[in-house]
Each structure stands twice: as structure tokens, then as C-alpha cells.
C-alpha atoms as a PDB file:
ATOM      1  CA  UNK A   1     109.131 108.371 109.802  1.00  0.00           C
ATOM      2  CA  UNK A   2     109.819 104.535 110.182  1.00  0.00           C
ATOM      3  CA  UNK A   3     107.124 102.018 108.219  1.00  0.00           C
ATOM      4  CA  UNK A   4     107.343  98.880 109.828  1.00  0.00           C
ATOM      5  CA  UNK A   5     105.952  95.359 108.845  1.00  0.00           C
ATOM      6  CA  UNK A   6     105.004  92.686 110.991  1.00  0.00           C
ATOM      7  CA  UNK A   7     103.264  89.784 109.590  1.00  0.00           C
ATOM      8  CA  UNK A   8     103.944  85.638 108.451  1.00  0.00           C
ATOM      9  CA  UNK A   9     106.814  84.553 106.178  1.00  0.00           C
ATOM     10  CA  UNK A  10     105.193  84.923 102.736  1.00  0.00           C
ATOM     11  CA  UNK A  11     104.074  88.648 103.970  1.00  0.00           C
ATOM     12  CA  UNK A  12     107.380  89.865 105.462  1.00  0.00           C
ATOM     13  CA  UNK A  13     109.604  88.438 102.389  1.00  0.00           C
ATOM     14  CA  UNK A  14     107.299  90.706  99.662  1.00  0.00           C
ATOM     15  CA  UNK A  15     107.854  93.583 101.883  1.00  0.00           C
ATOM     16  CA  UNK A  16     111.737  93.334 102.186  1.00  0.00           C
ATOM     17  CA  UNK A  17     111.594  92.784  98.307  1.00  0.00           C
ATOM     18  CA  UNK A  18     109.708  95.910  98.059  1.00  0.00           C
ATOM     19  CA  UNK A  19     112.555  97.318  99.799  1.00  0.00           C
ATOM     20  CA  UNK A  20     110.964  97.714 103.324  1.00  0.00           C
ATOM     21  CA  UNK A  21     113.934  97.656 106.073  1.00  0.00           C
ATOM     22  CA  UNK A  22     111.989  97.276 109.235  1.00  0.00           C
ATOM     23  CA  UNK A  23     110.238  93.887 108.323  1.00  0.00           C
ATOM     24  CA  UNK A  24     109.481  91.093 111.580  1.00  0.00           C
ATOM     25  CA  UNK A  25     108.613  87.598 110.421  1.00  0.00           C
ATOM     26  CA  UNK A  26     106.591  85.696 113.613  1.00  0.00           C
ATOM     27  CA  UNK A  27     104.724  82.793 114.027  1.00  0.00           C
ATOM     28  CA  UNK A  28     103.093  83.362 117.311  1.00  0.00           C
ATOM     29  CA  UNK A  29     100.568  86.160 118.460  1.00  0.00           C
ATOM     30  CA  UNK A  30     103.173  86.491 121.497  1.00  0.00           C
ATOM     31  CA  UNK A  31     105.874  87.418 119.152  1.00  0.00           C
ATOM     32  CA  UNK A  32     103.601  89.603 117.473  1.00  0.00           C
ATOM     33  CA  UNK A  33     102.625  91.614 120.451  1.00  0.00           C
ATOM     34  CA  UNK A  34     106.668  91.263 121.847  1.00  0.00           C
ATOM     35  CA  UNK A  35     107.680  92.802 117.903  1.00  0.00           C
ATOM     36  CA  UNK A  36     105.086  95.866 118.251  1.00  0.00           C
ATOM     37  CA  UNK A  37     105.713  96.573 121.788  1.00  0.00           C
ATOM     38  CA  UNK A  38     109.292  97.437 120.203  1.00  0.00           C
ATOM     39  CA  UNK A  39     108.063  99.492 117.488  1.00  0.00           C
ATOM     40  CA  UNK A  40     106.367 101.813 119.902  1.00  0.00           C
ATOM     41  CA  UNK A  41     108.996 102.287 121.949  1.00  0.00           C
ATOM     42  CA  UNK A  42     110.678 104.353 118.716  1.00  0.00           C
ATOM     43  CA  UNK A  43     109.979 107.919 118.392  1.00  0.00           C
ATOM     44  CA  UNK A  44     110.257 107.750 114.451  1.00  0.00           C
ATOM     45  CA  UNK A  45     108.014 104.701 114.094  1.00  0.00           C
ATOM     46  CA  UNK A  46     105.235 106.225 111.854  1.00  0.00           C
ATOM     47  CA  UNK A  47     103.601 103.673 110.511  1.00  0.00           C
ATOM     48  CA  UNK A  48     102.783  99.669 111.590  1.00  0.00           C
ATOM     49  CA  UNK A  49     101.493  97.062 108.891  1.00  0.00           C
ATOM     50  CA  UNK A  50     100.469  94.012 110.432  1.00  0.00           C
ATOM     51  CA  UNK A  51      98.455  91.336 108.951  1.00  0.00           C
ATOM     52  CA  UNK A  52      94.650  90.690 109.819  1.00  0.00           C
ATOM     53  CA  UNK A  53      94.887  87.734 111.031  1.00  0.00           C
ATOM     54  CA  UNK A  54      97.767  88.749 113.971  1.00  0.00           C
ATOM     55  CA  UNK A  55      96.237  91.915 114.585  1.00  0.00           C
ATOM     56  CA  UNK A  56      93.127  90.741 115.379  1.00  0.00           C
ATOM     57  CA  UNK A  57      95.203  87.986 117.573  1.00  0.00           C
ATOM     58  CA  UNK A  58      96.237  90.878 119.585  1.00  0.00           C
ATOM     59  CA  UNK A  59      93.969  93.656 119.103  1.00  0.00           C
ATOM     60  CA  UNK A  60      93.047  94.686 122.831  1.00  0.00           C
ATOM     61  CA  UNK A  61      96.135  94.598 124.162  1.00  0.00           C
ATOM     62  CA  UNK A  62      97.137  96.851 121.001  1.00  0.00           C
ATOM     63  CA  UNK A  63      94.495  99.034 120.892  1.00  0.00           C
ATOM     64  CA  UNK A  64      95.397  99.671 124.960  1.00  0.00           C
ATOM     65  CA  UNK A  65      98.703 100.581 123.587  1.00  0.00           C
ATOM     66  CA  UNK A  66      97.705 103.121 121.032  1.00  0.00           C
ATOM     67  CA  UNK A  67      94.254 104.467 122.967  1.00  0.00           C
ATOM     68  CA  UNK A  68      96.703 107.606 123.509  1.00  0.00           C
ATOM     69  CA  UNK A  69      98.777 107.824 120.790  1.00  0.00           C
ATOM     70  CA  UNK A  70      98.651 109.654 117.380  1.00  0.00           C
ATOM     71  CA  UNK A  71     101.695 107.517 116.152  1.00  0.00           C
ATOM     72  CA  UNK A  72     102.060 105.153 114.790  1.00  0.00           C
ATOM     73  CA  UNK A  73      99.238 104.102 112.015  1.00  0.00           C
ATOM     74  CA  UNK A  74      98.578 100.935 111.953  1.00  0.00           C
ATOM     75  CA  UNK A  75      97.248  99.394 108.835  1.00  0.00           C
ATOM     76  CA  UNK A  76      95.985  95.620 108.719  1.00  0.00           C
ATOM     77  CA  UNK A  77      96.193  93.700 105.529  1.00  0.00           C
ATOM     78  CA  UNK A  78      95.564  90.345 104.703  1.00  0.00           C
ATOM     79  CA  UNK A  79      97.701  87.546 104.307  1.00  0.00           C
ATOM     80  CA  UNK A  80      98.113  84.535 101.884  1.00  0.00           C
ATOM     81  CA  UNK A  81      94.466  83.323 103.681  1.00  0.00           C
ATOM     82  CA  UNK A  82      92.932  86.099 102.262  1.00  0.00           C
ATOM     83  CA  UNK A  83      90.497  88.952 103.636  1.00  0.00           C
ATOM     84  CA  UNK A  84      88.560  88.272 107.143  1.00  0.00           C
ATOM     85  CA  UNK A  85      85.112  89.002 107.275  1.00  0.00           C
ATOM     86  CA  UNK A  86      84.603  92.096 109.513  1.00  0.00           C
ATOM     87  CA  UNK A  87      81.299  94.067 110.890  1.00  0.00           C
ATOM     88  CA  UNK A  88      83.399  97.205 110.758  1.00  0.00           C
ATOM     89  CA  UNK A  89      85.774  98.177 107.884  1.00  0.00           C
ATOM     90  CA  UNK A  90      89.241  98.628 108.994  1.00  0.00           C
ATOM     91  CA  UNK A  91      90.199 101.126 106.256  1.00  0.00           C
ATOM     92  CA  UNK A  92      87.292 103.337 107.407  1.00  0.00           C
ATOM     93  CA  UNK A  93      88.311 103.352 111.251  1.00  0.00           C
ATOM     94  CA  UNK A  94      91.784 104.035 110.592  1.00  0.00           C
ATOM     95  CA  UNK A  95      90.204 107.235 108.738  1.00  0.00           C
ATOM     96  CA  UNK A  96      87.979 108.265 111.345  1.00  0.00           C
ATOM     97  CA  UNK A  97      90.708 108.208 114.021  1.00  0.00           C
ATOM     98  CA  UNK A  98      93.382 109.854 111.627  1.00  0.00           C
ATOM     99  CA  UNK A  99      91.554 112.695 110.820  1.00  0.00           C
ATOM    100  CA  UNK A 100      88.351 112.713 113.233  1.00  0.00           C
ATOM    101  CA  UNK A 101      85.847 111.923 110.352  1.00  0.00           C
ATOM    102  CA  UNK A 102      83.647 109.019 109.216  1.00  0.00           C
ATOM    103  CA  UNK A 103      83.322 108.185 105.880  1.00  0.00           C
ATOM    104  CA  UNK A 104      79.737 106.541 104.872  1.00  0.00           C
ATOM    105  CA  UNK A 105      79.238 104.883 101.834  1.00  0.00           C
ATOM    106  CA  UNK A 106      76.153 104.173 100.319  1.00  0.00           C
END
């Protein structure tokens, strides 16, 4: 399976030095969504990383996309701004829909 990055300059260069192959620098939430919309169409795409800051940019027309789909993972990071604030934890929902279980901590 295919790992795929898509994210701002600074985020997309670490990533091909880490030797990731399938990197897409944009500067637009259009390119974003144009980028993943090509990823998806791949039957070995396995996982998406994608910064907070597009995802969230994009995130109902990309959670339409995935709403029936087991593959790809997508995993948000943060960029060179740093972590966004969120009511619900990312990491945690990414879990739940995985493997079907919430994880509480206390």
C-alpha cells in the first residue's frame, strides 16, 4: 500500500527527505481537494497525510469522499503553524473508525 503526503512546502520537502515518493506540495485548498481526489482514484493508496490546516479546508467534501470507504487512512498533522485547537481529537476518530472502537481517556 501507497502512503501519500499532501501538505505546504516546508511539510512535503521533510517527507521526500524521509524518503516518501508520493509527496504533493499545494498552496490552495482547491489543489488540495484536486491532489486527493487523485489519490483515491488508486487502488493501492493506503494511507493519506495531509496537514490540519488543508484538511480542515476541505473536510466535507473529503469526508463525502471517504463516508464509504475503508481505504485510504487519512492522518492530519500539523504544519510549521503548529497544532489547531479541536473539540474532537483527530487521533481518536481515526481509531474509532479503523477499528470500530472509542478510546476514552481520563
Amino acid at each position: 500500500m501507497r502512503i501519500s503526503v499532501i501538505g505546504d512546502r516546508d511539510t512535503t520537502t521533510g517527507f521526500r527527505l524521509a524518503g516518501v515518493e508520493d509527496v504533493h506540495t499545494v498552496a490552495s485548498p482547491e489543489e488540495a481537494m484536486q491532489k486527493f481526489r487523485e489519490i483515491l482514484k488508486s487502488e493501492d493508496s493506503g494511507l493519506v497525510i495531509i496537514t490540519e490546516r488543508l484538511a480542515e479546508s476541505i473536510r466535507e467534501e473529503m469526508e463525502r469522499l471517504l463516508e464509504k470507504r475503508s481505504f485510504p487512512l487519512v492522518v492530519e498533522i500539523p504544519d510549521k503553524g503548529g497544532a489547531i485547537e479541536r473539540k474532537v481529537d483527530p487521533l481518536n476518530e481515526l481509531v474509532r473508525r479503523a477499528v470500530g472502537v472509542e478510546i476514552k481517556i481520563e
